[in-house]
PDB file of N, CA and C in Angstrom:
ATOM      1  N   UNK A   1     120.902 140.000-104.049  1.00  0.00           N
ATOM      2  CA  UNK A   1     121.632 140.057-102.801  1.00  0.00           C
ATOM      3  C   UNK A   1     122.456 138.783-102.646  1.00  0.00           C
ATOM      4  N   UNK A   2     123.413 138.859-101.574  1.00  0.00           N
ATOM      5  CA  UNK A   2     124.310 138.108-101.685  1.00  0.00           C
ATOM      6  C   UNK A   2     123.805 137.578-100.563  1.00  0.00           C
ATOM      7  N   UNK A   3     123.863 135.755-100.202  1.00  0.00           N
ATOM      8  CA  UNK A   3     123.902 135.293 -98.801  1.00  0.00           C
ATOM      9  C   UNK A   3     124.833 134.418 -98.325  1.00  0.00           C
ATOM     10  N   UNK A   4     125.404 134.565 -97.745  1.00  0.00           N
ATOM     11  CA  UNK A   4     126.058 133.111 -96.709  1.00  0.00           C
ATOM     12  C   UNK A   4     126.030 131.819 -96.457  1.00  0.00           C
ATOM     13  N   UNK A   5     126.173 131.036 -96.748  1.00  0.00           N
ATOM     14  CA  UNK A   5     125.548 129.562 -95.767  1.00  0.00           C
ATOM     15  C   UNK A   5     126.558 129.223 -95.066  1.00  0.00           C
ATOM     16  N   UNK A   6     126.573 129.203 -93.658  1.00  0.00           N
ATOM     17  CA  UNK A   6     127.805 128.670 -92.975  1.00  0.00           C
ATOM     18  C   UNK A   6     127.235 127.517 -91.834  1.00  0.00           C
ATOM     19  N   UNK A   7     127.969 126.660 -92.658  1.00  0.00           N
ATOM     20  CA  UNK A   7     127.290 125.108 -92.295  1.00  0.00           C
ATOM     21  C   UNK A   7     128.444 124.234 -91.200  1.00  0.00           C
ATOM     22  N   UNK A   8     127.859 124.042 -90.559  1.00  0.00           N
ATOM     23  CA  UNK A   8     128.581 123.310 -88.804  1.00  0.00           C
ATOM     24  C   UNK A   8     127.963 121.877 -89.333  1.00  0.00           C
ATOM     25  N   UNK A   9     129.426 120.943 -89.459  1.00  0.00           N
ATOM     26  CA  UNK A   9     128.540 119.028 -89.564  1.00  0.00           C
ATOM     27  C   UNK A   9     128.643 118.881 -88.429  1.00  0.00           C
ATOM     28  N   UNK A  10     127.369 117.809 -88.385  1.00  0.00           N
ATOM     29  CA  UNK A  10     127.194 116.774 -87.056  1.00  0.00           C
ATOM     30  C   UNK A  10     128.499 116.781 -86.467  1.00  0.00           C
ATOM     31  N   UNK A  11     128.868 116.600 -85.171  1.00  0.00           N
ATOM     32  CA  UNK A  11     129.823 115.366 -84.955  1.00  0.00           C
ATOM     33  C   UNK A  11     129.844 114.130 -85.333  1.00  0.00           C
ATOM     34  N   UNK A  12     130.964 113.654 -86.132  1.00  0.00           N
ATOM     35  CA  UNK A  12     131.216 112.163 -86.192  1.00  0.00           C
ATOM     36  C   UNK A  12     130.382 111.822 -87.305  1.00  0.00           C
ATOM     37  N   UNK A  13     130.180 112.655 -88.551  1.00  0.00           N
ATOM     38  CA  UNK A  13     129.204 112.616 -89.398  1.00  0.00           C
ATOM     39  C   UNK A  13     130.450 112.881 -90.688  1.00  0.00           C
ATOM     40  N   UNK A  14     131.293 112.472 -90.729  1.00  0.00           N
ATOM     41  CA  UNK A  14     132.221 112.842 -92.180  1.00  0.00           C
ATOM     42  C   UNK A  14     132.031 111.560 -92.991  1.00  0.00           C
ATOM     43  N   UNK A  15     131.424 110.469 -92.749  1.00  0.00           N
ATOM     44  CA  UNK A  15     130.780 109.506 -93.491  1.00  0.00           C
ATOM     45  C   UNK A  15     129.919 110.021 -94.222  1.00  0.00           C
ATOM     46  N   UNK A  16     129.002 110.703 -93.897  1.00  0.00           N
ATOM     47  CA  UNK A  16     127.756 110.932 -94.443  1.00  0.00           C
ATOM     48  C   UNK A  16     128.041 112.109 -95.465  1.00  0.00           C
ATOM     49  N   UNK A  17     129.302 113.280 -94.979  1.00  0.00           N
ATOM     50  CA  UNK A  17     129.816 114.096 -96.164  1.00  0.00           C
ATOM     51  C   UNK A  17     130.423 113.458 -97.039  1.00  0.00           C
ATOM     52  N   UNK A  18     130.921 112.520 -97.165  1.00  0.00           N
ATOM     53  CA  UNK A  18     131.999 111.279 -97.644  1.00  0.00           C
ATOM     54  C   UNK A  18     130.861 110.867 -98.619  1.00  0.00           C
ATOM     55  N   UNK A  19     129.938 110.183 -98.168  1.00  0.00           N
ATOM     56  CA  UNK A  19     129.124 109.411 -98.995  1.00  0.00           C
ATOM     57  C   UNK A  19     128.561 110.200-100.365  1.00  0.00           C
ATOM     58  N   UNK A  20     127.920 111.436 -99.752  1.00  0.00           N
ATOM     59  CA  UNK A  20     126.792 112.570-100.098  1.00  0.00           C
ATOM     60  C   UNK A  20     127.922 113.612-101.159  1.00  0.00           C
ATOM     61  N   UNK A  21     128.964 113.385-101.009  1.00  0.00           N
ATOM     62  CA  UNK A  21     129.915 114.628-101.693  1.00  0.00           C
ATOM     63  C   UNK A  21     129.639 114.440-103.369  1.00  0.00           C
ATOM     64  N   UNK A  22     129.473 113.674-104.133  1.00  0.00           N
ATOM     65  CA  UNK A  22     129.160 113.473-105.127  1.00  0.00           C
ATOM     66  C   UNK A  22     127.945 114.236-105.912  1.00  0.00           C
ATOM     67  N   UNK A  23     126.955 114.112-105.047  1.00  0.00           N
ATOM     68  CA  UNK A  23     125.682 114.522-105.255  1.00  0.00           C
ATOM     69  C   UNK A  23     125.719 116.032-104.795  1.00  0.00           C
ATOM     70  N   UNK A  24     126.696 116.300-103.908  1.00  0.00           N
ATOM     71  CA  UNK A  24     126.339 117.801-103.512  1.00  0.00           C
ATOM     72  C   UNK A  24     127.244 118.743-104.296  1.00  0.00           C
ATOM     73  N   UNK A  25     128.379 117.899-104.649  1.00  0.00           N
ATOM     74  CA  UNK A  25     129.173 118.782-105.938  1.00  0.00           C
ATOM     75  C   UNK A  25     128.439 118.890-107.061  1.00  0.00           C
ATOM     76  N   UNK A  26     127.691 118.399-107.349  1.00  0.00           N
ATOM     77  CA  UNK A  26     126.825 118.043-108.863  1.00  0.00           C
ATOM     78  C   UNK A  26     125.929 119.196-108.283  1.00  0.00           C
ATOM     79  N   UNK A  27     124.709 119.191-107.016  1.00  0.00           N
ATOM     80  CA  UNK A  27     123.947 120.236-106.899  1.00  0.00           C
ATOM     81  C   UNK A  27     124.287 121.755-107.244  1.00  0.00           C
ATOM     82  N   UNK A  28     125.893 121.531-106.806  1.00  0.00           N
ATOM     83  CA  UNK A  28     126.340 123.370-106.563  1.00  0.00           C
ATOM     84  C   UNK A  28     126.984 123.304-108.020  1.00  0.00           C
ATOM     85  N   UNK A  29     127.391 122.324-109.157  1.00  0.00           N
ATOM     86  CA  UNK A  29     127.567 123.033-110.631  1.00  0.00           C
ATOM     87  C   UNK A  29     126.273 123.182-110.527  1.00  0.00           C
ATOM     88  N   UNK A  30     124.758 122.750-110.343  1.00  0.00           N
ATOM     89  CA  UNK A  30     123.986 123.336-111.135  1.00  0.00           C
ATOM     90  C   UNK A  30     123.538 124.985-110.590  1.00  0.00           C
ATOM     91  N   UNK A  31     123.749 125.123-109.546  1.00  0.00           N
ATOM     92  CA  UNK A  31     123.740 126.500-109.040  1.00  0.00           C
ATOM     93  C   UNK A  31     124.985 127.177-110.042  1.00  0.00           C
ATOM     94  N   UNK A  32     125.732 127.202-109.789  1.00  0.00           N
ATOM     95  CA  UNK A  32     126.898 127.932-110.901  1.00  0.00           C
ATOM     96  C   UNK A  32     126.221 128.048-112.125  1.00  0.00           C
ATOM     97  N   UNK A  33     125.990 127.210-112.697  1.00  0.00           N
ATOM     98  CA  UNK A  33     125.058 126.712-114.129  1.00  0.00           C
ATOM     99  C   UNK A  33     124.100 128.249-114.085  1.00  0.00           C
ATOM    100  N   UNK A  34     123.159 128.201-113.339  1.00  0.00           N
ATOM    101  CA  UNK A  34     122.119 128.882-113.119  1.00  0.00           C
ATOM    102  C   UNK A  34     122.349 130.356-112.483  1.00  0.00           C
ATOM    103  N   UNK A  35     123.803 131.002-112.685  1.00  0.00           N
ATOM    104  CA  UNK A  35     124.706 131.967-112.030  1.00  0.00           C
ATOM    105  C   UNK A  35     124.295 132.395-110.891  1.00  0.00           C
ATOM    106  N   UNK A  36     124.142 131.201-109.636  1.00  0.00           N
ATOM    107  CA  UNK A  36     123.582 131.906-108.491  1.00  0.00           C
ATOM    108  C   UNK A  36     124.297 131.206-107.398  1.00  0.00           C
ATOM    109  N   UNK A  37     125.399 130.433-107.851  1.00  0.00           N
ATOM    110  CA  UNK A  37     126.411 130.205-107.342  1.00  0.00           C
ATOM    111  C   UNK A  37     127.912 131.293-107.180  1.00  0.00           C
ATOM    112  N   UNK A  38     128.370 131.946-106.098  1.00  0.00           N
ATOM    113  CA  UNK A  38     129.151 132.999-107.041  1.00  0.00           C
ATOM    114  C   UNK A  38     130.508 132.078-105.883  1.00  0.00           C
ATOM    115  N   UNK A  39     130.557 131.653-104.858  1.00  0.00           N
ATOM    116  CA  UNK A  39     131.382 130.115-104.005  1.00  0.00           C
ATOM    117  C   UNK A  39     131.652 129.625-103.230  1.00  0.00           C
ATOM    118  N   UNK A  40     132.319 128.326-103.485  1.00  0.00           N
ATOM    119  CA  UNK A  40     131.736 127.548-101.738  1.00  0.00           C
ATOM    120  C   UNK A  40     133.412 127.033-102.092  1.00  0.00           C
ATOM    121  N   UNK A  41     133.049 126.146-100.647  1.00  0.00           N
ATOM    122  CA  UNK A  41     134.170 125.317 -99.860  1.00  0.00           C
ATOM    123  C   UNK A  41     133.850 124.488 -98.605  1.00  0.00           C
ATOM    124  N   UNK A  42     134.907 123.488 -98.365  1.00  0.00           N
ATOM    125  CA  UNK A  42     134.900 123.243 -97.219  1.00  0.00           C
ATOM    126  C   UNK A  42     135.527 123.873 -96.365  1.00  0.00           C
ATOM    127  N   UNK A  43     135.232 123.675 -94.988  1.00  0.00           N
ATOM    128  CA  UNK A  43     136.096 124.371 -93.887  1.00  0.00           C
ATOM    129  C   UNK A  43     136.710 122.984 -93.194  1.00  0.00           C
ATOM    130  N   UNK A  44     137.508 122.849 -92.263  1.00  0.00           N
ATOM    131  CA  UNK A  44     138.764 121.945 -92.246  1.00  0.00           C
ATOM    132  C   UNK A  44     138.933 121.616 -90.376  1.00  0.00           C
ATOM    133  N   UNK A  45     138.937 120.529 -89.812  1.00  0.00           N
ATOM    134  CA  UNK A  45     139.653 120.681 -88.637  1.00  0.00           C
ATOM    135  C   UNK A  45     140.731 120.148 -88.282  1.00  0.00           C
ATOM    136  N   UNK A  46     141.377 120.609 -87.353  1.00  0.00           N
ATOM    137  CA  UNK A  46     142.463 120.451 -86.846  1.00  0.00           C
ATOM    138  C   UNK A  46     143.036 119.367 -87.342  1.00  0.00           C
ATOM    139  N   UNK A  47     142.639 118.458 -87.563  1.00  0.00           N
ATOM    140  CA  UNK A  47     143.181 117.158 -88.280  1.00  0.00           C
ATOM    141  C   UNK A  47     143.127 117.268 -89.988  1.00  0.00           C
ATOM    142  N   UNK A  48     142.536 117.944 -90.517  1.00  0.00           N
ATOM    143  CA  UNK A  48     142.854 117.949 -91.904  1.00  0.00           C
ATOM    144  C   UNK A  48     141.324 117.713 -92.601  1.00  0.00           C
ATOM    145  N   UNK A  49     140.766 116.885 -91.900  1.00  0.00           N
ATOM    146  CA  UNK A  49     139.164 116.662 -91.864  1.00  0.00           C
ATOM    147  C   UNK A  49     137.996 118.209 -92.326  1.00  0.00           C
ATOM    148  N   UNK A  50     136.943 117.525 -93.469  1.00  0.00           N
ATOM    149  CA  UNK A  50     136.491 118.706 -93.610  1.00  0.00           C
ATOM    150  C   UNK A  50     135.567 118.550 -92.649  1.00  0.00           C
ATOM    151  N   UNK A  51     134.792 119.867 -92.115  1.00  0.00           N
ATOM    152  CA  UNK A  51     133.499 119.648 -91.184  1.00  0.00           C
ATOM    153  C   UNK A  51     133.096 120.667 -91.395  1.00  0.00           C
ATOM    154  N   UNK A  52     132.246 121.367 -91.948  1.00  0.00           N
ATOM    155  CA  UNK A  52     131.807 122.540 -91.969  1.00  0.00           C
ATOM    156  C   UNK A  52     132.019 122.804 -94.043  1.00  0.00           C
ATOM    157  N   UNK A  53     131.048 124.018 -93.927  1.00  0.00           N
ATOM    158  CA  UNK A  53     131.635 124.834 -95.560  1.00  0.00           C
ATOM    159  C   UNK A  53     130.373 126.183 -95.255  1.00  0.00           C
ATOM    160  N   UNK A  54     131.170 126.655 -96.810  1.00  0.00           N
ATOM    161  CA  UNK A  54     131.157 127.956 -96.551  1.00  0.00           C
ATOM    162  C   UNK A  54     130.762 128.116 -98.427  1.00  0.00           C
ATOM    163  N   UNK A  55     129.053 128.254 -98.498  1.00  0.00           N
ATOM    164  CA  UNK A  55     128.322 128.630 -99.928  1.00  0.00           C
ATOM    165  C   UNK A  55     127.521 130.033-100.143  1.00  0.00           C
ATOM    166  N   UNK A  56     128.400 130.696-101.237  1.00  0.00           N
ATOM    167  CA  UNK A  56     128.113 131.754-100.996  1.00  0.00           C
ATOM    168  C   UNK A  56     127.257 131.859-102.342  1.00  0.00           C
ATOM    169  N   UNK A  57     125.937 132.431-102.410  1.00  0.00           N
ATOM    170  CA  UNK A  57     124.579 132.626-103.113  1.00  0.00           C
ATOM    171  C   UNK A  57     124.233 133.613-103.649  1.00  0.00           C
ATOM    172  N   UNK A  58     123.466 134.166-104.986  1.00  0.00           N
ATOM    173  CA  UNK A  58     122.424 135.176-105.421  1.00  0.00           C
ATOM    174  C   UNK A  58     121.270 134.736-105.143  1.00  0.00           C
ATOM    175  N   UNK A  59     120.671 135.455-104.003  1.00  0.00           N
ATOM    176  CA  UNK A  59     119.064 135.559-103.582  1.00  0.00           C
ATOM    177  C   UNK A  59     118.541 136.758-103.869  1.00  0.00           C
ATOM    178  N   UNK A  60     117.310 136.653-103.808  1.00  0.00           N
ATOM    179  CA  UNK A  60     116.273 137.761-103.929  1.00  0.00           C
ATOM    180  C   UNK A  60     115.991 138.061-102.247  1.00  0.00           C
ATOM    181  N   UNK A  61     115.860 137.114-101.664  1.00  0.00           N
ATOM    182  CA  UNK A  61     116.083 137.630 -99.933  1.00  0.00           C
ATOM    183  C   UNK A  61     116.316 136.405 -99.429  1.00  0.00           C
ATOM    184  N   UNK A  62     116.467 136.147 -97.898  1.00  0.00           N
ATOM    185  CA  UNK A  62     116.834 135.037 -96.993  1.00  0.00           C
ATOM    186  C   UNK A  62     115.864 133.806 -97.370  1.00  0.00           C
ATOM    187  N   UNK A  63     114.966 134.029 -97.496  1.00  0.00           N
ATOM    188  CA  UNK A  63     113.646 133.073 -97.715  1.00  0.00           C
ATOM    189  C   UNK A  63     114.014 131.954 -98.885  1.00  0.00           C
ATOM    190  N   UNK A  64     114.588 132.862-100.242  1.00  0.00           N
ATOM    191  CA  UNK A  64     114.938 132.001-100.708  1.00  0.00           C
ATOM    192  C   UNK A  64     116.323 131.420-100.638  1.00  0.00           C
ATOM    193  N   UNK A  65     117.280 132.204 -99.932  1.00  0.00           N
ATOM    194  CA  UNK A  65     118.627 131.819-100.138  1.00  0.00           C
ATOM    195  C   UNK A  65     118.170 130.116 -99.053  1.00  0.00           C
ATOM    196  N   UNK A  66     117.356 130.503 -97.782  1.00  0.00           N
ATOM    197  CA  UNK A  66     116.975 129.358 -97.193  1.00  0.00           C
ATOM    198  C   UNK A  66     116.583 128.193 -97.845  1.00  0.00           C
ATOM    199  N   UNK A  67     115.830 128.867 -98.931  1.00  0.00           N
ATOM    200  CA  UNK A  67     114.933 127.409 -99.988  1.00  0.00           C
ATOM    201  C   UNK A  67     116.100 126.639-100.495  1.00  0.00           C
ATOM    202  N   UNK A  68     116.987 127.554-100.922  1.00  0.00           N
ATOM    203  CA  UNK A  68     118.280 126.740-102.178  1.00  0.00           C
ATOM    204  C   UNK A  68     118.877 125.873-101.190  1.00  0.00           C
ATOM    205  N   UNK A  69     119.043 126.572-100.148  1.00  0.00           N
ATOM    206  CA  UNK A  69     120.361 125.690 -99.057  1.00  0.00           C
ATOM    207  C   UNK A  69     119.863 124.285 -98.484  1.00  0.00           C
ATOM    208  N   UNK A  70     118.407 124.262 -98.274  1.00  0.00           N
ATOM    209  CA  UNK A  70     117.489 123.530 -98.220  1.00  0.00           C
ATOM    210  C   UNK A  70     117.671 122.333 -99.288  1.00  0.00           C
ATOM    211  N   UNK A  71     117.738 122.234-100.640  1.00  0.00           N
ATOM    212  CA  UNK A  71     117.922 121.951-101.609  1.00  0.00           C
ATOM    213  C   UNK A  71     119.338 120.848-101.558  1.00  0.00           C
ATOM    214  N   UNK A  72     120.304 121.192-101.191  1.00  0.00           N
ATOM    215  CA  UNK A  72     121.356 120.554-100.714  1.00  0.00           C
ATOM    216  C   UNK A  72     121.703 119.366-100.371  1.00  0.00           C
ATOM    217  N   UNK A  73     121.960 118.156-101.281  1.00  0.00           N
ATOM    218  CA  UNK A  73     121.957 117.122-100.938  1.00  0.00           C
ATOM    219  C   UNK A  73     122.582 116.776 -99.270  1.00  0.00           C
ATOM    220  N   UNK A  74     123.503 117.624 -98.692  1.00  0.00           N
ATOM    221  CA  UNK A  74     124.052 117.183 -97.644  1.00  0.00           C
ATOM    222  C   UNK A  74     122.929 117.931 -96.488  1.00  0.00           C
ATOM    223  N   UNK A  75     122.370 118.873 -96.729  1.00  0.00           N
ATOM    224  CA  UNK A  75     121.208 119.456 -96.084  1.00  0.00           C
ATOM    225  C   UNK A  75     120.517 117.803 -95.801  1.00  0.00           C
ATOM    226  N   UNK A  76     119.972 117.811 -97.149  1.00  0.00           N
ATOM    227  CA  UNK A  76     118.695 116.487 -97.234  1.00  0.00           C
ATOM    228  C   UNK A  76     119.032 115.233 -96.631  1.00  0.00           C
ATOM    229  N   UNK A  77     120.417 114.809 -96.266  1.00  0.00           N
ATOM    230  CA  UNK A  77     121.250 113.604 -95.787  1.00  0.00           C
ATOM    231  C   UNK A  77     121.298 113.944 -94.035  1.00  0.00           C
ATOM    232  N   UNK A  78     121.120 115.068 -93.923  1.00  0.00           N
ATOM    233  CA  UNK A  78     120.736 115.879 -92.160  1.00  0.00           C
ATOM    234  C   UNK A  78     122.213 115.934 -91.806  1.00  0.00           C
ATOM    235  N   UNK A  79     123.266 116.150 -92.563  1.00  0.00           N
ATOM    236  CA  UNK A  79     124.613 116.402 -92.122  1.00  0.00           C
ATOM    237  C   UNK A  79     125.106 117.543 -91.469  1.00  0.00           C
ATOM    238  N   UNK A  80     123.984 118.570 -91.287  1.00  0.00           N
ATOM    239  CA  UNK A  80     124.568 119.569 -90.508  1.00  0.00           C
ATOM    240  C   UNK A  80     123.878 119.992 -89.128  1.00  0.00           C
ATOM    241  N   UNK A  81     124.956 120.026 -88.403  1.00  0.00           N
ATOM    242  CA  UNK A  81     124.730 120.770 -87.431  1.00  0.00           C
ATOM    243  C   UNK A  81     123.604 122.135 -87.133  1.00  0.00           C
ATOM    244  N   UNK A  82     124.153 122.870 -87.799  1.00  0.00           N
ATOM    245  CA  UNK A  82     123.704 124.284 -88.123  1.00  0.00           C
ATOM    246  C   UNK A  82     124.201 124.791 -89.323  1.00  0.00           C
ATOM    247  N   UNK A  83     123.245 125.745 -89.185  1.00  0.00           N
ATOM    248  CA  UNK A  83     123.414 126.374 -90.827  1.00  0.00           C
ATOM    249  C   UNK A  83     122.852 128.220 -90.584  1.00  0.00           C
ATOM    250  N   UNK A  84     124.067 128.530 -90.730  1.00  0.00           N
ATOM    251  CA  UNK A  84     123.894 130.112 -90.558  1.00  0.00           C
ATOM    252  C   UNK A  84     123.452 130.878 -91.578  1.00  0.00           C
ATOM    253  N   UNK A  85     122.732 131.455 -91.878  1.00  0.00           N
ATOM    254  CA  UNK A  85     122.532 132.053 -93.364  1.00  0.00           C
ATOM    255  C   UNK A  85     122.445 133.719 -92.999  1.00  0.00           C
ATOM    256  N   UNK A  86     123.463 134.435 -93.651  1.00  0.00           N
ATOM    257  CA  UNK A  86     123.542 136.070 -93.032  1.00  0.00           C
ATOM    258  C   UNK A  86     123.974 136.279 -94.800  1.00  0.00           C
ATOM    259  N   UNK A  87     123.345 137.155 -94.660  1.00  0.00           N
ATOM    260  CA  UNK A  87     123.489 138.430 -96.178  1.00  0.00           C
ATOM    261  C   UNK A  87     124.392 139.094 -95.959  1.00  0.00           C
ATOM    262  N   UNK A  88     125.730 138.819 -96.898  1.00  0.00           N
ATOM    263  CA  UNK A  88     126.838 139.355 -97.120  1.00  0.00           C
ATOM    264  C   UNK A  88     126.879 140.202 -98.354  1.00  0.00           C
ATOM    265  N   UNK A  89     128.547 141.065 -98.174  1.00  0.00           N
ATOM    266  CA  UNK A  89     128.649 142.351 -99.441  1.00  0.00           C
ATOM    267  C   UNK A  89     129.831 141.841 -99.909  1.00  0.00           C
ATOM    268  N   UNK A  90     130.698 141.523-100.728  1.00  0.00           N
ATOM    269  CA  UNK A  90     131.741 142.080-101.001  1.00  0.00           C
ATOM    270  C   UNK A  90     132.325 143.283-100.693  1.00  0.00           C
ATOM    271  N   UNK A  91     133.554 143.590-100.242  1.00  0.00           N
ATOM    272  CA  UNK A  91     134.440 144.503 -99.482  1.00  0.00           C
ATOM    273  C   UNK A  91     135.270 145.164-100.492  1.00  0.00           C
ATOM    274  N   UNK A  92     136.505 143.734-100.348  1.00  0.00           N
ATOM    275  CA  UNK A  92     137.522 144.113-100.947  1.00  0.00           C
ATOM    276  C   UNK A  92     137.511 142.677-102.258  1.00  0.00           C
ATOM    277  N   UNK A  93     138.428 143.050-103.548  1.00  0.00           N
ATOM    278  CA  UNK A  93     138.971 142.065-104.254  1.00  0.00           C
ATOM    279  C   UNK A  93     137.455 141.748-105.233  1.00  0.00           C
ATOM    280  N   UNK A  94     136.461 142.361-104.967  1.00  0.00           N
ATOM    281  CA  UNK A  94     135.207 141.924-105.984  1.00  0.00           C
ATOM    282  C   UNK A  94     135.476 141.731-107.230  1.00  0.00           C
ATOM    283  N   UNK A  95     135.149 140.181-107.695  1.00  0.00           N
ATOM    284  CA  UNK A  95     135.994 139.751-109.308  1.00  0.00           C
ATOM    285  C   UNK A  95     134.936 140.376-109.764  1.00  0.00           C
ATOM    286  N   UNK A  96     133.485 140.869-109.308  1.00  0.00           N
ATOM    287  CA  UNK A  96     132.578 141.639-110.299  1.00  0.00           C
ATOM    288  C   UNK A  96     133.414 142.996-110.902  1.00  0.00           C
TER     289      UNK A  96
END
């Protein structure tokens, strides 16, 4: 199954994505690595600033898509706000 992570940063916390981005790009090749990465991004505000992203997962159910996201160096650094996790399908455009 496919899941979501839709991640809200702190306010006033783009230091801590700043700092942590190194380590959390390295986490998500090893998800890719391990084909359970299928993709992510940042999301952007009004100023150009990232705050938020958007990692999309192969789980066996929420429990674990929760464990991986968990896993997340910027998770582990407490950079987010919230973190939505909803089981998504592909629609349209599936590169599968």
């Amino acid at each position: 199954m496919l899941f979501a992570l839709i991640c809200k940063d702190k306010p006033e916390h783009l230091h801590v994505r700043m700092d942590v981005r190194a380590n959390h790009v390295a986490f998500l090749k090893t998800l890719n690595e391990a084909g359970k990465l299928k993709f992510a991004g940042p999301f952007f505000d009004d100023d150009g600033k990232p705050n938020g992203g958007l990692v999309v997962i192969e789980a066996a159910d929420r429990a674990e898509a929760a464990a991986i996201g968990s896993q997340d160096p910027f998770a582990r650094a407490d950079l987010f706000q919230s973190v939505d996790i909803r089981q998504w399908s592909w629609a349209f455009n599936n590169p599968a």
